[in-house]
Protein backbone atom coordinates (compact mmCIF):
# COMPACT_ATOMS: atom_id res chain seq x y z
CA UNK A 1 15.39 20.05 14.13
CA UNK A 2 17.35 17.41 12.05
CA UNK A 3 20.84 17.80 10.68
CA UNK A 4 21.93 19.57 8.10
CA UNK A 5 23.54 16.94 6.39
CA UNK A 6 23.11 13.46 7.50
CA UNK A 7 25.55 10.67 6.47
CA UNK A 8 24.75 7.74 8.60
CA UNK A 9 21.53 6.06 10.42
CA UNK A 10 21.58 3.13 12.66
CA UNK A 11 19.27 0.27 10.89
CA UNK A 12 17.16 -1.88 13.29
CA UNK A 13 14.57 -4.59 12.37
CA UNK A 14 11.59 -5.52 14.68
CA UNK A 15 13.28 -2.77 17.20
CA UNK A 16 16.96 -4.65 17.24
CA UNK A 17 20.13 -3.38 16.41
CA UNK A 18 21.00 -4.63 12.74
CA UNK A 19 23.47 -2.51 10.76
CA UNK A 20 24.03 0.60 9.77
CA UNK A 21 23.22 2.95 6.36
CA UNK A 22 25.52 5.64 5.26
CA UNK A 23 25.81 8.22 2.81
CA UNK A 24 28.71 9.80 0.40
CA UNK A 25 29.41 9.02 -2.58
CA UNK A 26 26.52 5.87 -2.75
CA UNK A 27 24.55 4.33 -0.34
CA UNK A 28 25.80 1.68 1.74
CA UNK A 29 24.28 -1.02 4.03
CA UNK A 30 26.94 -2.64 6.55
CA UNK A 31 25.13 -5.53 8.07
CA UNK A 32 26.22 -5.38 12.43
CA UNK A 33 25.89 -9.57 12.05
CA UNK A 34 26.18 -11.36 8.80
CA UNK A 35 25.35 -14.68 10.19
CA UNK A 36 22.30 -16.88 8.57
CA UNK A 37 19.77 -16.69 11.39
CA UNK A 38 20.42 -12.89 11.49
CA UNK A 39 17.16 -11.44 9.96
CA UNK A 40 17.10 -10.06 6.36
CA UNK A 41 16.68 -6.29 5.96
CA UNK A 42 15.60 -7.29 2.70
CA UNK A 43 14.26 -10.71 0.78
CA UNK A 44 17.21 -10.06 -1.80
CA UNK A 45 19.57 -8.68 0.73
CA UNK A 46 20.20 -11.75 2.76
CA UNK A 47 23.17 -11.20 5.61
CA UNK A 48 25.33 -13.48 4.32
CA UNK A 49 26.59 -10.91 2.54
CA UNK A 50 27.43 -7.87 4.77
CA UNK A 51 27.66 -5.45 2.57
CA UNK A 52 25.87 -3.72 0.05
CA UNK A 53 26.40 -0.76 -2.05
CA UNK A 54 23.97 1.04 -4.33
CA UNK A 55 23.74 4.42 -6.23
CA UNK A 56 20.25 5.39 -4.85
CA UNK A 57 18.47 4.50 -2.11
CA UNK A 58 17.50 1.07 -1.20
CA UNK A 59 14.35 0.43 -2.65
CA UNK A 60 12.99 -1.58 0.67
CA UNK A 61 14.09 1.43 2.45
CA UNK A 62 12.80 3.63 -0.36
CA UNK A 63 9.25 2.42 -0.36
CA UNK A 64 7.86 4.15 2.83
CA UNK A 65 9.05 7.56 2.59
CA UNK A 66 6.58 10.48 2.28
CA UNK A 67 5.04 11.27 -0.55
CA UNK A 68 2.01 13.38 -1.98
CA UNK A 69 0.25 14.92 1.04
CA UNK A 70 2.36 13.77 3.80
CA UNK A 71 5.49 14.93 1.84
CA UNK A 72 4.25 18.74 1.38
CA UNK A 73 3.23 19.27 4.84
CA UNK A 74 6.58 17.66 6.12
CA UNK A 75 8.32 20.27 3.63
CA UNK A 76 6.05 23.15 5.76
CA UNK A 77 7.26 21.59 9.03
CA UNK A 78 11.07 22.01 7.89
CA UNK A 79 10.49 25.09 5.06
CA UNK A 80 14.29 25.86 5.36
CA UNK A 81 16.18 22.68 5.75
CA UNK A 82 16.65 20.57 2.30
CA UNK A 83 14.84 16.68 3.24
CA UNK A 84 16.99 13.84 1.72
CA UNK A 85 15.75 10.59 1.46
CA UNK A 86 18.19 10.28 4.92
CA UNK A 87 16.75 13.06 6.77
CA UNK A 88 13.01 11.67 5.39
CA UNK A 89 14.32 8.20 7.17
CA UNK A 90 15.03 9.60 9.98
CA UNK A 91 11.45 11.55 10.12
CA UNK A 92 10.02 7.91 9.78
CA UNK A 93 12.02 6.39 12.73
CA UNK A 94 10.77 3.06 13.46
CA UNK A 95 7.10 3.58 12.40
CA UNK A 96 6.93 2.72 8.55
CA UNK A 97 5.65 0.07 7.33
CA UNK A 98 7.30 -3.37 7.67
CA UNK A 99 9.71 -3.98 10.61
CA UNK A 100 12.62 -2.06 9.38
CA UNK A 101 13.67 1.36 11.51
CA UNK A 102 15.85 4.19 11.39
CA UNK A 103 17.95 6.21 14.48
CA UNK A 104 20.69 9.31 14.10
CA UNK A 105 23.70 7.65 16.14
CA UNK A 106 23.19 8.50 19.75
CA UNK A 107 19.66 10.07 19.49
CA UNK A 108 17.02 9.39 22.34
CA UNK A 109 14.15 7.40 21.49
CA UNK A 110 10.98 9.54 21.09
CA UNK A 111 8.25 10.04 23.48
CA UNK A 112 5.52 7.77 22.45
CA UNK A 113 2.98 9.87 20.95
CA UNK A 114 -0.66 10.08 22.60
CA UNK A 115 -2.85 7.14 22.07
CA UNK A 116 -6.35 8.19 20.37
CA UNK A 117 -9.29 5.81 20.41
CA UNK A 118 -10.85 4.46 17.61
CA UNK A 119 -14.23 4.91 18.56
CA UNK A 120 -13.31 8.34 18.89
CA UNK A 121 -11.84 8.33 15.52
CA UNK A 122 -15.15 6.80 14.02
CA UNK A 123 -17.49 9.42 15.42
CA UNK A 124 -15.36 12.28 14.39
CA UNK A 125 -17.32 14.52 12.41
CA UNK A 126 -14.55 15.42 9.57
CA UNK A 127 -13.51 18.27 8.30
CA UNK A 128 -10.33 19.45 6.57
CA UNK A 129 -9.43 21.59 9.45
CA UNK A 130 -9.87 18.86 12.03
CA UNK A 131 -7.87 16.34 9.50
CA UNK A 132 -5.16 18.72 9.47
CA UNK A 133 -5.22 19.11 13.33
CA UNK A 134 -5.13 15.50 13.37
CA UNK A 135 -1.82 14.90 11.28
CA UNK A 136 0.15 17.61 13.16
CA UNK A 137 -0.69 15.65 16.75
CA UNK A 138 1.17 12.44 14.62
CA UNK A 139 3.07 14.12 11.91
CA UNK A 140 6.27 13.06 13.62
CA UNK A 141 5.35 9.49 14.01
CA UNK A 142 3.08 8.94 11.87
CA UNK A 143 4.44 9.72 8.29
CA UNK A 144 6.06 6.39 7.03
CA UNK A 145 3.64 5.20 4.26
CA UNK A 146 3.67 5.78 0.98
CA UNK A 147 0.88 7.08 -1.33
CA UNK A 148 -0.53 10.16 -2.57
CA UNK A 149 -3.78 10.78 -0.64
CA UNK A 150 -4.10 12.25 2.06
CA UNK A 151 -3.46 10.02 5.63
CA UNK A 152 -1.50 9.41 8.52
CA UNK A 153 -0.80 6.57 10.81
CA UNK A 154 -2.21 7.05 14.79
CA UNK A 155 -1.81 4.92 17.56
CA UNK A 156 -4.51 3.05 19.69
CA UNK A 157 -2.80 0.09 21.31
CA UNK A 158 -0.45 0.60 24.73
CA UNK A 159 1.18 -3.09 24.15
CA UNK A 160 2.53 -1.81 20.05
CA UNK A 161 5.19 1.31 20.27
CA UNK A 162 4.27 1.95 16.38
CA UNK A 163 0.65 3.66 14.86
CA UNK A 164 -1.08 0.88 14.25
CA UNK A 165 -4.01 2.45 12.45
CA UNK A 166 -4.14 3.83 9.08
CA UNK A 167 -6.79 7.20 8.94
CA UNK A 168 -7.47 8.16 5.17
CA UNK A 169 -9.43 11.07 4.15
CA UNK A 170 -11.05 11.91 0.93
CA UNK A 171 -8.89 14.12 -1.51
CA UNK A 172 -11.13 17.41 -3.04
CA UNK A 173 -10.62 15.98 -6.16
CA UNK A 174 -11.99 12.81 -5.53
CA UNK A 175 -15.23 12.79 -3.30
CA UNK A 176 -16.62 9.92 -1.86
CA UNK A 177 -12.81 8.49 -1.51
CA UNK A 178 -13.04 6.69 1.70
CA UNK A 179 -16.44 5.02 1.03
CA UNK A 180 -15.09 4.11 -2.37
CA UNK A 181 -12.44 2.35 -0.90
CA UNK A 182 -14.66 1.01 2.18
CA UNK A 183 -17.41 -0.99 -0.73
CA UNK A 184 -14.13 -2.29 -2.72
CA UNK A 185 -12.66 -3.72 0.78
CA UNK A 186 -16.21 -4.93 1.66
CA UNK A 187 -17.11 -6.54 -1.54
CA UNK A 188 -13.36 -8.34 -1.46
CA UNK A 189 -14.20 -9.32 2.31
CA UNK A 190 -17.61 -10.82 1.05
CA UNK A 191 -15.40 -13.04 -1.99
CA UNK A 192 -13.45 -14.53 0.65
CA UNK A 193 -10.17 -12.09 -0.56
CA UNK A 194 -7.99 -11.63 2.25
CA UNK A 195 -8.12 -7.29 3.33
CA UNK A 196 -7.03 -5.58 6.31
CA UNK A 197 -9.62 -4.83 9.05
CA UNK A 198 -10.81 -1.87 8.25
CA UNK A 199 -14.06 0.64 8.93
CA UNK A 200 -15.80 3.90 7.86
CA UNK A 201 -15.84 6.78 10.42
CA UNK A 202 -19.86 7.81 11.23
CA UNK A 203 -20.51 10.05 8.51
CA UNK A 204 -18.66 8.45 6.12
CA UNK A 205 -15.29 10.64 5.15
CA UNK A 206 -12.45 9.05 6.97
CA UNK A 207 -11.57 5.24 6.26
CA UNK A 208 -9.46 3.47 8.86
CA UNK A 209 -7.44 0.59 8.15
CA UNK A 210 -5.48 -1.56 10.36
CA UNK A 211 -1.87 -2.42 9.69
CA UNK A 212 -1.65 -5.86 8.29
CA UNK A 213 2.40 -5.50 9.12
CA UNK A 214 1.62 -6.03 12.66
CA UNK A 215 0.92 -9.22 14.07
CA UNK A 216 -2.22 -9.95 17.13
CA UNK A 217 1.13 -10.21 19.65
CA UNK A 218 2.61 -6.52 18.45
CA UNK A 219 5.25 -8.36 16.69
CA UNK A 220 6.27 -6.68 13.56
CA UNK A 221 5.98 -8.31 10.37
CA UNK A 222 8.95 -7.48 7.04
CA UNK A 223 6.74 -6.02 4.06
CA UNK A 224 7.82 -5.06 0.63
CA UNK A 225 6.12 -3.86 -2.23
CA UNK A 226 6.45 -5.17 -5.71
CA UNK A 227 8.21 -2.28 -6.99
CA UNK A 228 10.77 -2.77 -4.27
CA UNK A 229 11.14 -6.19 -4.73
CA UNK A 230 11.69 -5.05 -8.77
CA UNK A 231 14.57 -3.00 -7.38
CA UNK A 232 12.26 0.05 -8.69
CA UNK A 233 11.86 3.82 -6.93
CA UNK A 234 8.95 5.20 -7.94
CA UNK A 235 8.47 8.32 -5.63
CA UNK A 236 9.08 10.90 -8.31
CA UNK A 237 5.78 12.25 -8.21
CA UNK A 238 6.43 12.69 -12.19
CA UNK A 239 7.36 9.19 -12.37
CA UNK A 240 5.27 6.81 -14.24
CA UNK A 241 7.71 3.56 -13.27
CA UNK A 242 4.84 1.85 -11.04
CA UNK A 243 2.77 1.60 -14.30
CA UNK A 244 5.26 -0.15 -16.31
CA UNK A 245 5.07 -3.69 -16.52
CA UNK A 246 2.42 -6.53 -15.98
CA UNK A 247 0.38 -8.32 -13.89
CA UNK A 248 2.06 -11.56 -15.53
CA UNK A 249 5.20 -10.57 -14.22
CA UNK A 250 4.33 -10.22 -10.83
CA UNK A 251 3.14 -13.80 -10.98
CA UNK A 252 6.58 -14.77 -12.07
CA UNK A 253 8.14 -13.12 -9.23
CA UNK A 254 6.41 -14.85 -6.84
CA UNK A 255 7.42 -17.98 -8.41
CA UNK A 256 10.49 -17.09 -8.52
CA UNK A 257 10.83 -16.56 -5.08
CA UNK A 258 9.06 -20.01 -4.31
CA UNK A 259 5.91 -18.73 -2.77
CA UNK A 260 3.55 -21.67 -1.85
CA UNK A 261 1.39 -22.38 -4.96
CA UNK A 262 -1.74 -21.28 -3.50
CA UNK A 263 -0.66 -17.55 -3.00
CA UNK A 264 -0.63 -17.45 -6.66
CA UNK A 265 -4.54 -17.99 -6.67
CA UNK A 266 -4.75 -15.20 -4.18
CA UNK A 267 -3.07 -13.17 -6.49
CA UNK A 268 -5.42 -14.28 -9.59
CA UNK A 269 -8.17 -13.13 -7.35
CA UNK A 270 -7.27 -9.89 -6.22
CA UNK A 271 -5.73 -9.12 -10.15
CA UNK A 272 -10.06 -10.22 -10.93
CA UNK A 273 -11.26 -8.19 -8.23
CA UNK A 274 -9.04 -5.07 -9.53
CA UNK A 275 -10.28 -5.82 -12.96
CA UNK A 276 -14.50 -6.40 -11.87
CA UNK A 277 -14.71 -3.29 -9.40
CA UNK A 278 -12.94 -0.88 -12.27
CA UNK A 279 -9.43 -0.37 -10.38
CA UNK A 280 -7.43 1.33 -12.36
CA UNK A 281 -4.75 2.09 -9.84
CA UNK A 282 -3.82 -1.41 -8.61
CA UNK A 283 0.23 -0.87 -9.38
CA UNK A 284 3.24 -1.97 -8.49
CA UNK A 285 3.29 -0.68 -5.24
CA UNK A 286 -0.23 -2.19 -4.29
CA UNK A 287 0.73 -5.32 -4.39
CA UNK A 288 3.54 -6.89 -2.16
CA UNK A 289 4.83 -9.70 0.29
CA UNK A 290 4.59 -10.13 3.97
CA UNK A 291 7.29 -12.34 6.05
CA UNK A 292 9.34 -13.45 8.76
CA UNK A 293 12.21 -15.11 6.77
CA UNK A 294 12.70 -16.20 3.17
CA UNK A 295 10.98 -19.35 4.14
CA UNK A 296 7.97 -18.00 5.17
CA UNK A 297 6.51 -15.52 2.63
CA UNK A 298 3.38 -14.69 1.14
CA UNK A 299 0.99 -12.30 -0.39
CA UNK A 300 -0.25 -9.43 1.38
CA UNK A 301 -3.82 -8.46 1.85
CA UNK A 302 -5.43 -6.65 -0.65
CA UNK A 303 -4.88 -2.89 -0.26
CA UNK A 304 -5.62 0.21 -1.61
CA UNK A 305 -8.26 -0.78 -3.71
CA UNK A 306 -10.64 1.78 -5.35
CA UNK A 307 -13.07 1.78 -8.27
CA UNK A 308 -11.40 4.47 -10.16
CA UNK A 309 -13.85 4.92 -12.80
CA UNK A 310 -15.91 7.03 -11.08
CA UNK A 311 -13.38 9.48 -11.51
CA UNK A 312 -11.85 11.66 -14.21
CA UNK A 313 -8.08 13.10 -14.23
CA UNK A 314 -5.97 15.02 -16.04
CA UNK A 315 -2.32 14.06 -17.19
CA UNK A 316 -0.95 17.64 -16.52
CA UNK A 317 -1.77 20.79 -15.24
CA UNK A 318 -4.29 22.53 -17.83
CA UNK A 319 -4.77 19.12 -19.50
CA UNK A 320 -8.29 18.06 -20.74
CA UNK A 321 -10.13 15.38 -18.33
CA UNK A 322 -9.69 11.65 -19.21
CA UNK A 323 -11.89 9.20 -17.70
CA UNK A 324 -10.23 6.21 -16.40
CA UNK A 325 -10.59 3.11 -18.82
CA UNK A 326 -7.51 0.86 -18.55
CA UNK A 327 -5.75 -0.59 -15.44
CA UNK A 328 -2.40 -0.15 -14.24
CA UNK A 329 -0.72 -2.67 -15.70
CA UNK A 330 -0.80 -5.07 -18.43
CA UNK A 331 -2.40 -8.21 -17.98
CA UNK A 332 0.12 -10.22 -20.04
CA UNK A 333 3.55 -9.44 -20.33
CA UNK A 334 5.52 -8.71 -24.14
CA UNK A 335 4.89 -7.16 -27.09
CA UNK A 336 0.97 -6.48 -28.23
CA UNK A 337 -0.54 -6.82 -25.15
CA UNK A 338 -2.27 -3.38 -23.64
CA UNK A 339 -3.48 -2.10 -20.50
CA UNK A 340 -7.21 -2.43 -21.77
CA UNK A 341 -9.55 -4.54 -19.25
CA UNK A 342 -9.42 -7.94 -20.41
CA UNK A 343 -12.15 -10.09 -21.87
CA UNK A 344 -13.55 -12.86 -19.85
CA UNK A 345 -11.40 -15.06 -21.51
CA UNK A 346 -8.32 -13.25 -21.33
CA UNK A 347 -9.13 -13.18 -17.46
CA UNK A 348 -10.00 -16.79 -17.41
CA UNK A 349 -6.78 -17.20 -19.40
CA UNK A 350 -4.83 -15.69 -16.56
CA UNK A 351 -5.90 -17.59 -13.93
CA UNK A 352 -5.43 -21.05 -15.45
CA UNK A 353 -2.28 -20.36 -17.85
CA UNK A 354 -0.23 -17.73 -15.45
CA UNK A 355 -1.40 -18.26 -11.95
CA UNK A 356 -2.27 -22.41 -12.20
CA UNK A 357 -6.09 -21.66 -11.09
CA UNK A 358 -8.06 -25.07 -11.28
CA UNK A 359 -11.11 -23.39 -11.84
CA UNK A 360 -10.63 -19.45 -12.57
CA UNK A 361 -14.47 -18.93 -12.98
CA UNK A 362 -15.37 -19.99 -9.64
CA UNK A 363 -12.99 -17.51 -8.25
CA UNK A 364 -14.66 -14.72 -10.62
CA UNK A 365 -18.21 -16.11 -9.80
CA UNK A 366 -17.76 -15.37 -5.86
CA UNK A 367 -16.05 -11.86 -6.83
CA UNK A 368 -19.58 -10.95 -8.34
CA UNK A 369 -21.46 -12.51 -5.30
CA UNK A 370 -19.48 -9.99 -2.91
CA UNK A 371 -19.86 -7.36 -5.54
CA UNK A 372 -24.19 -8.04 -5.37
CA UNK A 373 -23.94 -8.52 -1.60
CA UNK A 374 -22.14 -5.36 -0.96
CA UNK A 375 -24.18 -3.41 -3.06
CA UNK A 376 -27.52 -4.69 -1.26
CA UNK A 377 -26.09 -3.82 2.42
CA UNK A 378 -24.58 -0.36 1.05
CA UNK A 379 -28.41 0.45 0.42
CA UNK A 380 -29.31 0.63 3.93
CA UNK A 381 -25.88 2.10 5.00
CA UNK A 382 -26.55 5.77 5.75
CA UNK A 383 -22.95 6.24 5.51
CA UNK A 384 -23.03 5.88 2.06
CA UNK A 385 -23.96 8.81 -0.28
CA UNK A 386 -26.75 7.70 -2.69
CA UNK A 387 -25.36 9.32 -5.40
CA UNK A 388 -22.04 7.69 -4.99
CA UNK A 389 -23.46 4.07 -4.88
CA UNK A 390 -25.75 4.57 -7.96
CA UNK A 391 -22.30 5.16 -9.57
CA UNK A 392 -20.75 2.38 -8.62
CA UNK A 393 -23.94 -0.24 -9.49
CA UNK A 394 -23.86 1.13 -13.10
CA UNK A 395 -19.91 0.55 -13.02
CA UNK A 396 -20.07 -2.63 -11.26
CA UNK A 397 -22.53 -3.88 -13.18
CA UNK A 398 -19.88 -4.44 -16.28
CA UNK A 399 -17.63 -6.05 -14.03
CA UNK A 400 -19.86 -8.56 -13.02
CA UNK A 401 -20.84 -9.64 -16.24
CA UNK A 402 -17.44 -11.37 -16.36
CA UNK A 403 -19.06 -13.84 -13.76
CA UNK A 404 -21.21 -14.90 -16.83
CA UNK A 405 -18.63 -15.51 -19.76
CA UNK A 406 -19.41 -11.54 -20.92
């Protein structure tokens, strides 16, 4: 059981003590040492200021809680006690993403859950009632990552106290999910775009996905998304924040923040990939930065990548079904510009005007050779539902005509 009301939690980054986070009126972070070399809970909350004060919840703190799936079964687990973004940290502990973590003052630290193996994991033959087994053996340690399908975070490695794998499973309303997401990760491997490691259980319904947050020593690794860094909470599952804004002004973040030159090519390339595979969902929270210190920062893997026009939604309960025809975000930033995919030039425009890409269409002409190359290997995959792939060819196909000035 948690607290009824909780005021305070003791703050630690990569498992040491580093200030603490209360509760009234605002939220408050005290820093424990404000010294330089002390690490940075935040990029833009160095500790040479100890204190900062905000009216909601930091948004570095803000961008791992619960959401979607994870969110309603943590509601079942506590049906009568009200979860606050503090009690919701506290659920998290130090297992959320990046290497912040979160103890009640004077609580023990928690049994380390069960490791599970991942061959295991790969021949399990899914269901929804073994997926639901599954999250209520790591429920408790394994909630702190965002999103709205359905996952959870398990552990496999005795030398890392955290989950280090990510287990994804296929929402009803969206089959074929996790070997959607398993072709877009593939293709991006084959075009040289950095992804996590990542693999497709045996009969092709769960997706695992290895933290990129933790290093090959255990070591964790400070990650925050672009909506964090933004200063943005975009939880609210009736929120539409995460879609506001532009690709263009991502790009200007990063330069802002001095990022070496060539992570802004990275960027182009995963913005091309997003726009060739059909990603409609590549927003502000699927982009971020990975680092140590303000010195050493750069763009994160490409995540969470899906072709989402094989699928059709509805804004609201009762609503008629859209199909999904525009991405996320604008490419450009300012007035006139829309969320329609771009031409080739507009995309070519991108990479050499906002990003400083030499040669843009070399970067687009290897997307479309991982594209092709995927597709021929998904073929033989058994794994892969026939009907699914078809699907994605046809859509594809229009996204690798950018590769030829179409």
């Amino acid at each position: 059981m948690l607290p009824e009301k909780i005021r305070q939690l003791e703050v630690e980054i990569a498992g040491a003590p580093a200030g603490q986070l209360l509760k009234h009126s605002i939220y408050e972070f005290r820093y424990l040492d404000s010294r330089a070399e002390q690490p940075s809970v935040a990029l833009l909350m160095p500790p040479t200021r100890p204190t900062y004060q905000d009216g909601n919840l930091f948004a570095v703190m803000d961008q791992n809680l619960p959401e979607g799936d994870l969110y309603l079964r943590l509601r079942a687990m506590f049906p009568k006690q009200e979860l606050t973004p503090m009690h919701l940290l506290a659920v998290v502990g130090s297992n959320g993403i990046g290497r912040l973590g979160f103890r009640l003052p004077g609580a023990p630290a928690l049994a380390a859950p069960r490791l599970i193996d991942r061959k295991t994991l790969l021949a399990t033959r899914y269901t929804p009632e073994v997926f639901d087994e599954l999250v209520r053996a790591y429920l408790s340690t394994g909630a702190g990552i965002g999103g709205m399908q359905p996952k959870i975070m398990v552990p496999d490695r005795v030398s890392v106290p955290v989950p280090t794998i990510i287990v994804k499973a296929a929402a009803p309303s969206y089959p074929g999910l996790s070997a959607n997401e398993f072709l877009c990760l593939t293709a991006a491997g084959h075009a040289g775009i950095e992804t996590p490691t990542f693999d497709l259980s045996d009969d092709g319904q769960l997706l695992l996905v290895d933290r990129f947050d933790i290093a090959t020593d255990g070591s964790r690794i400070a990650f925050e998304d672009i909506a964090a860094l933004m200063g943005l909470r975009v939880r609210d599952i009736q929120s539409d924040r995460k879609y506001h804004g532009s690709y263009q002004r991502i790009a200007e973040l990063m330069r802002y923040l001095q990022l070496p030159i060539e992570n802004l090519e990275r960027f182009f390339a995963q913005v091309a990939f997003s726009v060739m595979v059909r990603n409609g969902d590549g927003h502000l929270k699927n982009y971020g930065l990975l680092y140590t210190s303000a010195a050493d920062c750069r763009l994160a893997p490409m995540f969470d990548v899906v072709t989402t026009a094989l699928y059709r939604y509805t804004r609201y309960e009762g609503g008629s079904e859209l199909e999904d025809r525009t991405l996320a975000l604008k490419l450009f930033a300012g007035k006139g510009h829309t969320k329609a995919y771009p031409t080739t030039e507009e995309l070519l425009q991108f990479g050499s005007k906002v990003c400083a890409v030499a040669k843009p269409e070399r970067v687009l002409a290897r997307i479309a050779e991982g594209m092709a190359k995927t597709l021929e290997i998904a073929a033989r995959d058994p794994r892969i539902p026939k009907d699914l792939l078809a699907q994605m060819r046809n859509i594809w196909s229009d996204g690798m005509a950018h590769a030829k000035g179409r």
